[in-house]
N, C-alpha and C. Protein backbone atom coordinates (compact mmCIF):
# COMPACT_ATOMS: atom_id res chain seq x y z
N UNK A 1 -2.98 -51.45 9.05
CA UNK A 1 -3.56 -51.50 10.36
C UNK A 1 -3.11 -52.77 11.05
N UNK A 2 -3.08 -52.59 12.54
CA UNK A 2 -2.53 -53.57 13.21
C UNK A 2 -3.40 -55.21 12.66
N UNK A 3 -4.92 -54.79 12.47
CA UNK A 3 -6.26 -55.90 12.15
C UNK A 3 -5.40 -56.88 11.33
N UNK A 4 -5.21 -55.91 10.16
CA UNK A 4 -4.71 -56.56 9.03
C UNK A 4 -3.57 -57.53 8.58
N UNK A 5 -2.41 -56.75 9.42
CA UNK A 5 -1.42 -57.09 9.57
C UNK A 5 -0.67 -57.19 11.40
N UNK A 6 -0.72 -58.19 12.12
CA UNK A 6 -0.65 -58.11 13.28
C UNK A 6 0.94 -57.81 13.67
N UNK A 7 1.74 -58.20 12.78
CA UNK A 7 3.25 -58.04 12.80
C UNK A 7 3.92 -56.74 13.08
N UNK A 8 4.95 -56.71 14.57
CA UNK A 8 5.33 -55.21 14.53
C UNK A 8 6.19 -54.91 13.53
N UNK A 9 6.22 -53.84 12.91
CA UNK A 9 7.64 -53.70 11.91
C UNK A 9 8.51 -52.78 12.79
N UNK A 10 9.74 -52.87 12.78
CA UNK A 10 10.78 -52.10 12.84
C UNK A 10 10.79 -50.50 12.21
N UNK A 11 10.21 -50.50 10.99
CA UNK A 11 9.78 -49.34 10.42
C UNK A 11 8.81 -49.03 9.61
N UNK A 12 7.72 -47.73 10.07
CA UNK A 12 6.76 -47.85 9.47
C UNK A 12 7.31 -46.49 7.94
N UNK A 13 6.61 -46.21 6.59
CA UNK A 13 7.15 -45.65 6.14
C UNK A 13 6.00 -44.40 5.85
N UNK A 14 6.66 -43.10 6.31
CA UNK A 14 5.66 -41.79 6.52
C UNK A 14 5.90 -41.11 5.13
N UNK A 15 4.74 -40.91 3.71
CA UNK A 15 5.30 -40.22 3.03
C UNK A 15 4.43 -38.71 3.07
N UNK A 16 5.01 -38.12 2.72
CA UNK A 16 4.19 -36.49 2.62
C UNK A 16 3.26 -36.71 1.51
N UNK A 17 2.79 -35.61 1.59
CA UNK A 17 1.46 -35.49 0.82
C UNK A 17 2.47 -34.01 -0.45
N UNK A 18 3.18 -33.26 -0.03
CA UNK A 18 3.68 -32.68 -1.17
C UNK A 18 5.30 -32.47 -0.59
N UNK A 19 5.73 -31.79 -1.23
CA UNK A 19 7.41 -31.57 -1.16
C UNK A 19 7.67 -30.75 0.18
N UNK A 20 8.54 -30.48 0.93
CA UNK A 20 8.53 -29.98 2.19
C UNK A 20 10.42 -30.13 3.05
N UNK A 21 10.36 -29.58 4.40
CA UNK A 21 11.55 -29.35 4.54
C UNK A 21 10.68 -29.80 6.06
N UNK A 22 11.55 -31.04 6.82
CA UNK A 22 11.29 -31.48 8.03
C UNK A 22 11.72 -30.04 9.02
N UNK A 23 10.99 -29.88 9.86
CA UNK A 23 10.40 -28.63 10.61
C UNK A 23 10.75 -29.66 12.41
N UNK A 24 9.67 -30.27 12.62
CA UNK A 24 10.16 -31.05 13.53
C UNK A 24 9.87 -32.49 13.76
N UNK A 25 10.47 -33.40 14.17
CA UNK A 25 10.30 -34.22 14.81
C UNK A 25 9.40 -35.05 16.14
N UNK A 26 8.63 -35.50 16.15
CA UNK A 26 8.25 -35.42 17.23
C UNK A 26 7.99 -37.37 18.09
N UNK A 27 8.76 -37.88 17.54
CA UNK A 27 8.96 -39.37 18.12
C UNK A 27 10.43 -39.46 17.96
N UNK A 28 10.75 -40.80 18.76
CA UNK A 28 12.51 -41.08 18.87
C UNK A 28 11.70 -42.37 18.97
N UNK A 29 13.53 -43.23 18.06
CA UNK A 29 13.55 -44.39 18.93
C UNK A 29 12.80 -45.19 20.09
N UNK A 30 11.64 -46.15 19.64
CA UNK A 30 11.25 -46.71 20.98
C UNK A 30 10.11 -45.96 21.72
N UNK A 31 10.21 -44.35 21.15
CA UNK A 31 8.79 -44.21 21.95
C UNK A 31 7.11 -44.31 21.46
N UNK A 32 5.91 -44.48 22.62
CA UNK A 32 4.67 -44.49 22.59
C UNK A 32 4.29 -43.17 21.46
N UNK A 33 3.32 -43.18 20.04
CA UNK A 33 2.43 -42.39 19.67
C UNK A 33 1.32 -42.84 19.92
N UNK A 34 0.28 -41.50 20.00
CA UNK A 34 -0.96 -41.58 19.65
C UNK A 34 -1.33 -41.57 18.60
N UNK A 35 -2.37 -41.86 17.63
CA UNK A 35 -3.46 -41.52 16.74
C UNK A 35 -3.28 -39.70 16.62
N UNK A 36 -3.27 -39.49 17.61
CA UNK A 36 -3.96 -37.73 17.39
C UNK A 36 -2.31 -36.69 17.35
N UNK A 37 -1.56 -37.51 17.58
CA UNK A 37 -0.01 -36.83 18.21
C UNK A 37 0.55 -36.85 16.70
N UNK A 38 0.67 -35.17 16.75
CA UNK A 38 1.74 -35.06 15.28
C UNK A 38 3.08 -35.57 15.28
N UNK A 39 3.76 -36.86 14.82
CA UNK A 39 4.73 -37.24 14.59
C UNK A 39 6.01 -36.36 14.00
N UNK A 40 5.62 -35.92 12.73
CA UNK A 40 6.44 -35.13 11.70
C UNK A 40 6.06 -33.47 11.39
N UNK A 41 6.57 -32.84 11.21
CA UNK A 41 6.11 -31.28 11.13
C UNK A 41 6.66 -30.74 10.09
N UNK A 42 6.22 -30.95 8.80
CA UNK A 42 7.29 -29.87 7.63
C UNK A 42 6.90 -29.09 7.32
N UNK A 43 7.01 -27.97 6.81
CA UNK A 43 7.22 -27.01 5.77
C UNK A 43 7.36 -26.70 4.76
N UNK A 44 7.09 -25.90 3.76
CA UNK A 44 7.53 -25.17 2.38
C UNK A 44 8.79 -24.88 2.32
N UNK A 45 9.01 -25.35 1.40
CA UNK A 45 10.28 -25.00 1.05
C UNK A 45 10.52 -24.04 0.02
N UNK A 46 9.26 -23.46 -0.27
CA UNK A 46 9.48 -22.34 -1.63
C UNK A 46 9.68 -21.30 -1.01
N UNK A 47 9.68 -20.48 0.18
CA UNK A 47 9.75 -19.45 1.18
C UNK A 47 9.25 -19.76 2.35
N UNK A 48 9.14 -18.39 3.00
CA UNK A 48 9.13 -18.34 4.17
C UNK A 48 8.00 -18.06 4.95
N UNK A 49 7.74 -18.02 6.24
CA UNK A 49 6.49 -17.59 6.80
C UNK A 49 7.01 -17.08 8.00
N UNK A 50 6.16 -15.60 8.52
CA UNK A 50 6.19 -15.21 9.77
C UNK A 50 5.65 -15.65 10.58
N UNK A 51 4.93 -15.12 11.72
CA UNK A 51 4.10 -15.46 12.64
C UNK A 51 3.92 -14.38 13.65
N UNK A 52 2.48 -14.07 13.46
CA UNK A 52 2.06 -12.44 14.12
C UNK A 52 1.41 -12.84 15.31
N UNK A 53 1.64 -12.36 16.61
CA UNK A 53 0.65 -12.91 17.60
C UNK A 53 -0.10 -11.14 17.97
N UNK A 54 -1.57 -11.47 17.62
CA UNK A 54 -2.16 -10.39 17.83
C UNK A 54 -3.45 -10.44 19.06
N UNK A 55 -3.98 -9.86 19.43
CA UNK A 55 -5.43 -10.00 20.51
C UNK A 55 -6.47 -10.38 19.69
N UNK A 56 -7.19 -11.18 20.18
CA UNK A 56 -8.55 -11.74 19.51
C UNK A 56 -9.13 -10.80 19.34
N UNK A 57 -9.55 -10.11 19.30
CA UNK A 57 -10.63 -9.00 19.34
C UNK A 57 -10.29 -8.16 18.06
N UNK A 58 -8.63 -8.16 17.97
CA UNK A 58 -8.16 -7.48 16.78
C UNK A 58 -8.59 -8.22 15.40
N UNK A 59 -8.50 -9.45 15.20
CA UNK A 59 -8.99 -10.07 14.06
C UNK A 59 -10.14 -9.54 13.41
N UNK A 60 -11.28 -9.00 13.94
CA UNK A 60 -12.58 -8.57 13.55
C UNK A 60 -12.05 -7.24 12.84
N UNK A 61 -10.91 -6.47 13.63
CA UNK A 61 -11.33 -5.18 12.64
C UNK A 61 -10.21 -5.30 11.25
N UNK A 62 -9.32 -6.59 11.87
CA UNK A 62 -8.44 -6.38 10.65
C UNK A 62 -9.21 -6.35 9.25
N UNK A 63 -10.20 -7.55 9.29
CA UNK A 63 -10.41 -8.78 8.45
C UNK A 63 -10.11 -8.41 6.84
N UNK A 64 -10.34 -9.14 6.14
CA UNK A 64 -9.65 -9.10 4.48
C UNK A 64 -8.69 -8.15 4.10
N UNK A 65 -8.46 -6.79 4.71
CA UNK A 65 -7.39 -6.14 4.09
C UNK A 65 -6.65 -5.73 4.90
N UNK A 66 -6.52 -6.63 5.68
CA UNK A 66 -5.25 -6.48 6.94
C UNK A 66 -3.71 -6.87 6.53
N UNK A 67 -2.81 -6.40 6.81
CA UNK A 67 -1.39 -6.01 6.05
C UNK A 67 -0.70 -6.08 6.86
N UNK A 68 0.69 -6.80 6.86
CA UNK A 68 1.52 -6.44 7.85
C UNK A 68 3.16 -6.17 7.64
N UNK A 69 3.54 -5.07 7.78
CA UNK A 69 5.15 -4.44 7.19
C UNK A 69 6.03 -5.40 8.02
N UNK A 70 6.97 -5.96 7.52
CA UNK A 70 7.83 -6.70 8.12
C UNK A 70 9.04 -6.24 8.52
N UNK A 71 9.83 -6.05 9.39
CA UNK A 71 11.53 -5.59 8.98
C UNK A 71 12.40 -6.16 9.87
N UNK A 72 13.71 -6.85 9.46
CA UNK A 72 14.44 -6.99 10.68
C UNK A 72 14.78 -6.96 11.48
N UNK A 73 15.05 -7.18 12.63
CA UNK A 73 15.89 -6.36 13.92
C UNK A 73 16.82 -6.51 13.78
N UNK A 74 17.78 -7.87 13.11
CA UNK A 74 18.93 -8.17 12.73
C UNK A 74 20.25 -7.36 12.07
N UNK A 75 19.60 -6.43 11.60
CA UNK A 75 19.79 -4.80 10.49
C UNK A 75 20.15 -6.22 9.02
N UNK A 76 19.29 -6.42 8.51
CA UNK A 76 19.71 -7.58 7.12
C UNK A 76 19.32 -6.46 6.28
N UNK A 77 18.38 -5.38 6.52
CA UNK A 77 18.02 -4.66 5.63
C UNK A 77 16.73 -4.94 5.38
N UNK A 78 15.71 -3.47 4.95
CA UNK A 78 14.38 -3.71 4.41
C UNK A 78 13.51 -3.98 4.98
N UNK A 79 12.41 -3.54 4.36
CA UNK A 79 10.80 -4.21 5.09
C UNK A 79 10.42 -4.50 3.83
N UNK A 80 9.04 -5.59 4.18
CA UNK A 80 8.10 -5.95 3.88
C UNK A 80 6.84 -6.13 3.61
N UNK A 81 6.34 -6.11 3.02
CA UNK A 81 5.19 -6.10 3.01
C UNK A 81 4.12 -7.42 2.86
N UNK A 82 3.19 -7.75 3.60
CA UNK A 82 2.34 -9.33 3.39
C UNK A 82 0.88 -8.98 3.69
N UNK A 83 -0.12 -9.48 3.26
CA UNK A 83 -1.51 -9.45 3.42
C UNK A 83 -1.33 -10.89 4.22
N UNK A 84 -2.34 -10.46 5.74
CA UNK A 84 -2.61 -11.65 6.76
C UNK A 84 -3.55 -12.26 6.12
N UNK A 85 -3.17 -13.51 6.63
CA UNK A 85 -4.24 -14.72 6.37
C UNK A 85 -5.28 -15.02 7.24
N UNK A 86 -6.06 -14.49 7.35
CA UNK A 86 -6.56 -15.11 8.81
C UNK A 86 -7.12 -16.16 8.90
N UNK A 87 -7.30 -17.27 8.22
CA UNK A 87 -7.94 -18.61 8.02
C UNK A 87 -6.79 -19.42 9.15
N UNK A 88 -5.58 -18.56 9.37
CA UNK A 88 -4.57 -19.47 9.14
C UNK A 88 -3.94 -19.15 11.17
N UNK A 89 -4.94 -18.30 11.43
CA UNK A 89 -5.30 -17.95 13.38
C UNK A 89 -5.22 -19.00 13.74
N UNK A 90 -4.64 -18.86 14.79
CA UNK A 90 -4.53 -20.37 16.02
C UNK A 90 -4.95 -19.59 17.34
N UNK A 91 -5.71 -19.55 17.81
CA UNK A 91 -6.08 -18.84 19.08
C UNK A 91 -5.87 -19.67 20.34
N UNK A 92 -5.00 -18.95 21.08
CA UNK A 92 -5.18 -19.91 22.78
C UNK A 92 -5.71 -19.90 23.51
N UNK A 93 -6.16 -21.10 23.78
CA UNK A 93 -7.73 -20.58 25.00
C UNK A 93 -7.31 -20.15 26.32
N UNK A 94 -5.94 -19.97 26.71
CA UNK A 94 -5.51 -19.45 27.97
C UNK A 94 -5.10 -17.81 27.80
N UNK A 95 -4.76 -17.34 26.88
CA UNK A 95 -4.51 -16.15 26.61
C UNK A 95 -5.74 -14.94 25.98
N UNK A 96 -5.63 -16.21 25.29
CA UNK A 96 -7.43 -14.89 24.22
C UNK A 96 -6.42 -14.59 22.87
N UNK A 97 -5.19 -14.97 23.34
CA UNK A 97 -4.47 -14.24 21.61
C UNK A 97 -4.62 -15.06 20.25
N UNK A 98 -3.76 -14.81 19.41
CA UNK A 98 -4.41 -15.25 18.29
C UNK A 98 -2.49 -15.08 17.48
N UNK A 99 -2.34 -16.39 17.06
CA UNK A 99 -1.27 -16.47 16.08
C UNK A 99 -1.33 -16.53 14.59
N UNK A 100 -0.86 -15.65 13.88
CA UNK A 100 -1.38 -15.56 13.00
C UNK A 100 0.17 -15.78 11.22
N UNK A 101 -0.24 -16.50 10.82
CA UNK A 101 1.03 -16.49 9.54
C UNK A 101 0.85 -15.87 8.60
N UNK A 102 1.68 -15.39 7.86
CA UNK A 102 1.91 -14.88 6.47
C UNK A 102 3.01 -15.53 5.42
N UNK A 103 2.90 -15.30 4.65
CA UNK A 103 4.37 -15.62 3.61
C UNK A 103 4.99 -14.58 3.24
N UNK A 104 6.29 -14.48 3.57
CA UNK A 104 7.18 -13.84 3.29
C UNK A 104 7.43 -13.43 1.88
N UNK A 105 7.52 -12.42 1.02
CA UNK A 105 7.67 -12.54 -0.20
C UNK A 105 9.22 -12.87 -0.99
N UNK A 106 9.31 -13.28 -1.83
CA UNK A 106 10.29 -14.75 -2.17
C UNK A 106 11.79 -13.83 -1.57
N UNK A 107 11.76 -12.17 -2.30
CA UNK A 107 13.16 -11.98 -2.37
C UNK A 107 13.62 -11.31 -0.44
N UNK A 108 12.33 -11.28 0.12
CA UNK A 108 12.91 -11.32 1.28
C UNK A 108 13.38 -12.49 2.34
N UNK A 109 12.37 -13.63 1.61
CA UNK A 109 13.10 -14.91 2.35
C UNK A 109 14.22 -15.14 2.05
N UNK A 110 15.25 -14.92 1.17
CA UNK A 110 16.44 -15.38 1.22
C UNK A 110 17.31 -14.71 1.95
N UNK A 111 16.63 -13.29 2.88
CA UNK A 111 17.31 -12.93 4.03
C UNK A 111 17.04 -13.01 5.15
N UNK A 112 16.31 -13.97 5.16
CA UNK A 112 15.88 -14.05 6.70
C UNK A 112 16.46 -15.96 7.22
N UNK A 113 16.60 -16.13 8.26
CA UNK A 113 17.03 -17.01 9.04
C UNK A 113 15.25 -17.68 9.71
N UNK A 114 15.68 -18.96 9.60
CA UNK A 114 14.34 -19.80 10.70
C UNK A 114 14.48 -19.31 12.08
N UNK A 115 13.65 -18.68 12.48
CA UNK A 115 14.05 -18.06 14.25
C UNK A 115 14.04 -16.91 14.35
N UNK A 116 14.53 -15.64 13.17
CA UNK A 116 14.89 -14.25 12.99
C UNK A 116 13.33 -13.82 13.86
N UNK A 117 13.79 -12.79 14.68
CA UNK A 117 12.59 -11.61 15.21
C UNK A 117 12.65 -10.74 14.30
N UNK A 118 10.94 -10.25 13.81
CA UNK A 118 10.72 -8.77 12.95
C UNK A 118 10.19 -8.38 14.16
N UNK A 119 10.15 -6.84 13.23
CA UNK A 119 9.09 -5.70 13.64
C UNK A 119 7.87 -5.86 12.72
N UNK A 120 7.17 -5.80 13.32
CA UNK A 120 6.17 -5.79 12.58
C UNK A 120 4.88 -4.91 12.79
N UNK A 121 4.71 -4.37 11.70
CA UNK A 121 3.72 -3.37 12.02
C UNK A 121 2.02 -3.61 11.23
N UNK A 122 1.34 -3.87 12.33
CA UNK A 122 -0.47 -4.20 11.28
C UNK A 122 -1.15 -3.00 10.93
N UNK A 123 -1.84 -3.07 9.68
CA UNK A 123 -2.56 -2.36 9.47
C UNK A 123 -3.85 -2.76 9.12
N UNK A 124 -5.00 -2.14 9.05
CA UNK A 124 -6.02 -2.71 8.83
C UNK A 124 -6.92 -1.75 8.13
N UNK A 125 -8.03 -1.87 7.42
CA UNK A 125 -9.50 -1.49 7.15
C UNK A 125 -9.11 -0.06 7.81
N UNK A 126 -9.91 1.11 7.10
CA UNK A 126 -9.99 1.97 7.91
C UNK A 126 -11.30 1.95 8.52
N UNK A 127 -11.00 2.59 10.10
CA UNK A 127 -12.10 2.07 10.98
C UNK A 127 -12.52 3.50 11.37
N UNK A 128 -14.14 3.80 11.36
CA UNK A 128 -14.01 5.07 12.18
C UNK A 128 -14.85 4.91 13.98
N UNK A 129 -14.80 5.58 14.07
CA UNK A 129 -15.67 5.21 15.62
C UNK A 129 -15.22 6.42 16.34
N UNK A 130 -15.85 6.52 17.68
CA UNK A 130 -15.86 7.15 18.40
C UNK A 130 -15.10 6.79 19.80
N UNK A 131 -14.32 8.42 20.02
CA UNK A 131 -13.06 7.92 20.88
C UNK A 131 -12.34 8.42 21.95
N UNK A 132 -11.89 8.23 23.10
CA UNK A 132 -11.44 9.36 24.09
C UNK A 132 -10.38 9.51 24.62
N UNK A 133 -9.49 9.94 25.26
CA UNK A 133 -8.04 9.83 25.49
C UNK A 133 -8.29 8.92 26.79
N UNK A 134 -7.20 7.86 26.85
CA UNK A 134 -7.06 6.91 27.70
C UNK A 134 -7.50 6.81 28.84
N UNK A 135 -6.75 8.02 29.36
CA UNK A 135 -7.24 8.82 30.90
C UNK A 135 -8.59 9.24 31.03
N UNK A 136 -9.57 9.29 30.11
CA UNK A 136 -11.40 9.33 30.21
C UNK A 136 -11.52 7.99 30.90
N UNK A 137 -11.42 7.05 30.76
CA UNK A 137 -11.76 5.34 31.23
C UNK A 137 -11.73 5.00 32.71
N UNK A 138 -12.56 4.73 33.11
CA UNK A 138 -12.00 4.15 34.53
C UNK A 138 -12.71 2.69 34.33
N UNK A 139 -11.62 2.00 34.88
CA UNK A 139 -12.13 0.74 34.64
C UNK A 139 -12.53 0.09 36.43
N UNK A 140 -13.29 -0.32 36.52
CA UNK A 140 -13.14 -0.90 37.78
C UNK A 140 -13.72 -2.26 37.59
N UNK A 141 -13.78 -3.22 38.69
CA UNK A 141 -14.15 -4.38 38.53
C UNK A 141 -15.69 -5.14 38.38
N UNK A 142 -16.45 -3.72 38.28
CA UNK A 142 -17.54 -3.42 37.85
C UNK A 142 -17.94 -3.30 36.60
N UNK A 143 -17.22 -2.59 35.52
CA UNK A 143 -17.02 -2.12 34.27
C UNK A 143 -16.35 -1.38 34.07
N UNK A 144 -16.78 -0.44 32.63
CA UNK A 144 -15.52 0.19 32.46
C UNK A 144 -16.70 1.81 32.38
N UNK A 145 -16.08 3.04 32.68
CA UNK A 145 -17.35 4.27 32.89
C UNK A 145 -16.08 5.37 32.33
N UNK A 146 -16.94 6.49 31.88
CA UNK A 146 -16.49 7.94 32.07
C UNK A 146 -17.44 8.59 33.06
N UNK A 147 -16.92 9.62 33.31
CA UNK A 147 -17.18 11.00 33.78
C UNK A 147 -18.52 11.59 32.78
N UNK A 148 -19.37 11.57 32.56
CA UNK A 148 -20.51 12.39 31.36
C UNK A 148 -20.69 13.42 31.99
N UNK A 149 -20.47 14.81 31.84
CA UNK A 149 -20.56 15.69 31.81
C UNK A 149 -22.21 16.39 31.35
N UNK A 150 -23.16 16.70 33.11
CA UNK A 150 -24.23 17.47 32.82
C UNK A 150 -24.41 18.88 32.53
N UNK A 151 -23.05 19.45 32.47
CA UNK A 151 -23.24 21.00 32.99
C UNK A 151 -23.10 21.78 33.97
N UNK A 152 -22.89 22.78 33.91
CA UNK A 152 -22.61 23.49 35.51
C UNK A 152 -21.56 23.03 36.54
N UNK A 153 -20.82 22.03 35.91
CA UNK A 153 -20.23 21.16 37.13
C UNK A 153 -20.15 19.93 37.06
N UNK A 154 -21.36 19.31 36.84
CA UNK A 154 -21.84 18.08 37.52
C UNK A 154 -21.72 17.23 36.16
N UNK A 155 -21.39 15.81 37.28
CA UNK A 155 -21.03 15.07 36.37
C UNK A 155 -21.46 13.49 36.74
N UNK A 156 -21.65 12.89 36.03
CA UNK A 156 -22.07 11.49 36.26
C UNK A 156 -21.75 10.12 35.49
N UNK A 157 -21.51 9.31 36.29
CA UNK A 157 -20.85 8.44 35.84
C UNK A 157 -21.52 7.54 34.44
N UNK A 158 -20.90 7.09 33.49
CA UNK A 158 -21.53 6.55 32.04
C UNK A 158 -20.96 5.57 32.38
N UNK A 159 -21.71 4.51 32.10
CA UNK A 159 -20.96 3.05 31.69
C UNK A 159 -20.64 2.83 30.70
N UNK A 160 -19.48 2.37 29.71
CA UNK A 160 -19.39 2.43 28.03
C UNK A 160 -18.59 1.02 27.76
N UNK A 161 -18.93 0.82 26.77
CA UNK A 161 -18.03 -0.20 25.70
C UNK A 161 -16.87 0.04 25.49
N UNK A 162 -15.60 -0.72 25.38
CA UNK A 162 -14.99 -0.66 24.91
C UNK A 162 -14.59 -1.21 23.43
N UNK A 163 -13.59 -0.70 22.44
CA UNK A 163 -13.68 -1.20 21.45
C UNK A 163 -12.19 -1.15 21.33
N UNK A 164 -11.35 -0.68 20.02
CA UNK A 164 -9.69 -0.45 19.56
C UNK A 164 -9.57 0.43 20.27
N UNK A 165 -8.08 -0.35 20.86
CA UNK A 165 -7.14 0.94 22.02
C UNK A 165 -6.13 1.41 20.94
N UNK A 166 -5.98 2.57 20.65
CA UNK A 166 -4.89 2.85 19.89
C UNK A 166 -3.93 3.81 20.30
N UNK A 167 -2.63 3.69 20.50
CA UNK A 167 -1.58 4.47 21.39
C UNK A 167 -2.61 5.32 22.99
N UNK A 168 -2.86 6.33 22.67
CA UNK A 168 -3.14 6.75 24.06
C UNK A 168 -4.91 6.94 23.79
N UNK A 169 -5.66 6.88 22.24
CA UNK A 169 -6.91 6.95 22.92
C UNK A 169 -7.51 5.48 22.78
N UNK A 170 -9.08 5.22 22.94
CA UNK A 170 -9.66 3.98 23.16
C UNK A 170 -11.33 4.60 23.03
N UNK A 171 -11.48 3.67 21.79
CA UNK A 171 -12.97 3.54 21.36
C UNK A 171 -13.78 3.30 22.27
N UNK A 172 -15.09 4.07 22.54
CA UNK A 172 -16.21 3.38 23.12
C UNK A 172 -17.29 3.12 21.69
N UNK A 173 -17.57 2.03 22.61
CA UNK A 173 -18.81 1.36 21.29
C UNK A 173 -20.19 1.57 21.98
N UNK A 174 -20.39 2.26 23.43
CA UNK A 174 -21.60 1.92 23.39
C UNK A 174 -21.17 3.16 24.75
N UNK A 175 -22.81 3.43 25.26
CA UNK A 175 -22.78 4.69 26.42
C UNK A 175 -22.53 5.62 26.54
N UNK A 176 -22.44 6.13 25.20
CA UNK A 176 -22.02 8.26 24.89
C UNK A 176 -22.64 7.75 23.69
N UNK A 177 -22.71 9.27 23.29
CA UNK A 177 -22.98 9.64 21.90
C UNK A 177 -22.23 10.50 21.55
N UNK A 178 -22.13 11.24 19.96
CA UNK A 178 -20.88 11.84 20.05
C UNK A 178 -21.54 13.11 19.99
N UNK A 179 -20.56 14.08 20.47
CA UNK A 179 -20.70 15.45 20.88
C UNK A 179 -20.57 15.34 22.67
N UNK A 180 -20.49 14.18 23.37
CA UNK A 180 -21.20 13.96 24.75
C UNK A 180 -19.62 14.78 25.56
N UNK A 181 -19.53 15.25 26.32
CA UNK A 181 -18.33 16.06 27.04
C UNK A 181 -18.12 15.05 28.04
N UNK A 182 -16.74 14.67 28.72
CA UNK A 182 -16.73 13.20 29.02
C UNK A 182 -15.27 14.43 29.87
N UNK A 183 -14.88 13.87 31.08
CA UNK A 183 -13.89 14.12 32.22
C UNK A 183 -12.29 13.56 31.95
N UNK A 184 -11.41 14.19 31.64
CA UNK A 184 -10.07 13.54 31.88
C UNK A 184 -9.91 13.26 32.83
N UNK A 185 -9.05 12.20 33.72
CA UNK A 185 -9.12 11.42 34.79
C UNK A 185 -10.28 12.13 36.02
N UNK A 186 -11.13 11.28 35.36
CA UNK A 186 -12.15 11.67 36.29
C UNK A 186 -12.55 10.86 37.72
N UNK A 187 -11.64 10.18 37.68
CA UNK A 187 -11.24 9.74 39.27
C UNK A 187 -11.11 9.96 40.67
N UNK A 188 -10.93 11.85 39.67
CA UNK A 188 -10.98 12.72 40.66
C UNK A 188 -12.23 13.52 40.99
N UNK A 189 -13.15 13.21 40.68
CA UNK A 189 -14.43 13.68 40.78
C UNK A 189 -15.21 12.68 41.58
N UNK A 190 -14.73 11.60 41.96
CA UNK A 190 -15.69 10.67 42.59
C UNK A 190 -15.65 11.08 44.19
């Protein structure tokens, strides 16, 4: 500490805490750090790690047996397979998303490059719930509603939850029950 020792040195000496592969840099020559400003950035050097950016909301249904197939775009060959970490989420408070790592398993890191884009495909928990084709939803800046279907015709608007959008349908969590008869673009009924 400066207390202790008031003398500037020319060089201070940074050692790691375990074995690692410098990742990045983050001072030069001559410039101002903070206390809080990561200087050095390394890595493992025993393999590799991806990095999944998924929606916050998705984390809840992944959780503990969430999986994610890996494969090149590069054509190197093969997929993968990794169980997500989720301890290991970085969420942005400007987006709502959520970054998420895995480790690569050993014999596919030696084909992949620092930088390489996968495909990657998540899987999760099987989830059941209740669900309607896309075009049921109207969202307005009010909420989000279907069409509920009284009979004879008539129809009235439901307010509902949303929950997992998956390709073209989307969970409601709340405002039907199931069996409830609900309007394809019912937009046109207003």
């Amino acid at each position: 500490s400066v207390e202790r020792d008031p003398v500037a040195r020319p060089e201070i000496p940074v050692l790691a805490t375990q074995d690692g592969v410098v990742e990045a840099l983050n001072a030069r020559q001559d410039s101002f750090v903070s206390p809080v400003q990561p200087v050095l950035v390394y890595g493992d050097p025993r393999g590799a790690w991806a990095e999944v950016t998924l929606y916050q909301d998705q984390l809840s249904w992944l959780g503990d047996e969430g999986r994610v197939t890996l494969s090149s775009t590069s054509g190197s060959g093969g997929s993968y397979t990794a169980p997500l970490d989720l301890r290991t989420a970085q969420v942005d408070p400007a987006t709502r998303s959520a970054r998420v790592r895995m480790r690569v398993p050993g014999s596919a890191s030696t084909r992949l490059m620092a930088g390489d884009v996968l495909n990657a495909t998540v899987s999760g928990a099987p989830h059941d719930g209740l669900s309607v084709p896309g075009d049921a939803v109207l969202r307005t800046g009010h909420g989000n509603y279907v069409m509920l279907s009284l009979g004879d015709g008539h129809y009235v608007p439901a307010e509902v939850g949303l929950g997992v959008v998956e390709r073209d349908r989307i969970e409601l969590t709340s405002g039907v029950v199931a069996g409830s008869e609900v309007a394809i673009n019912g937009q046109f009924l207003l």
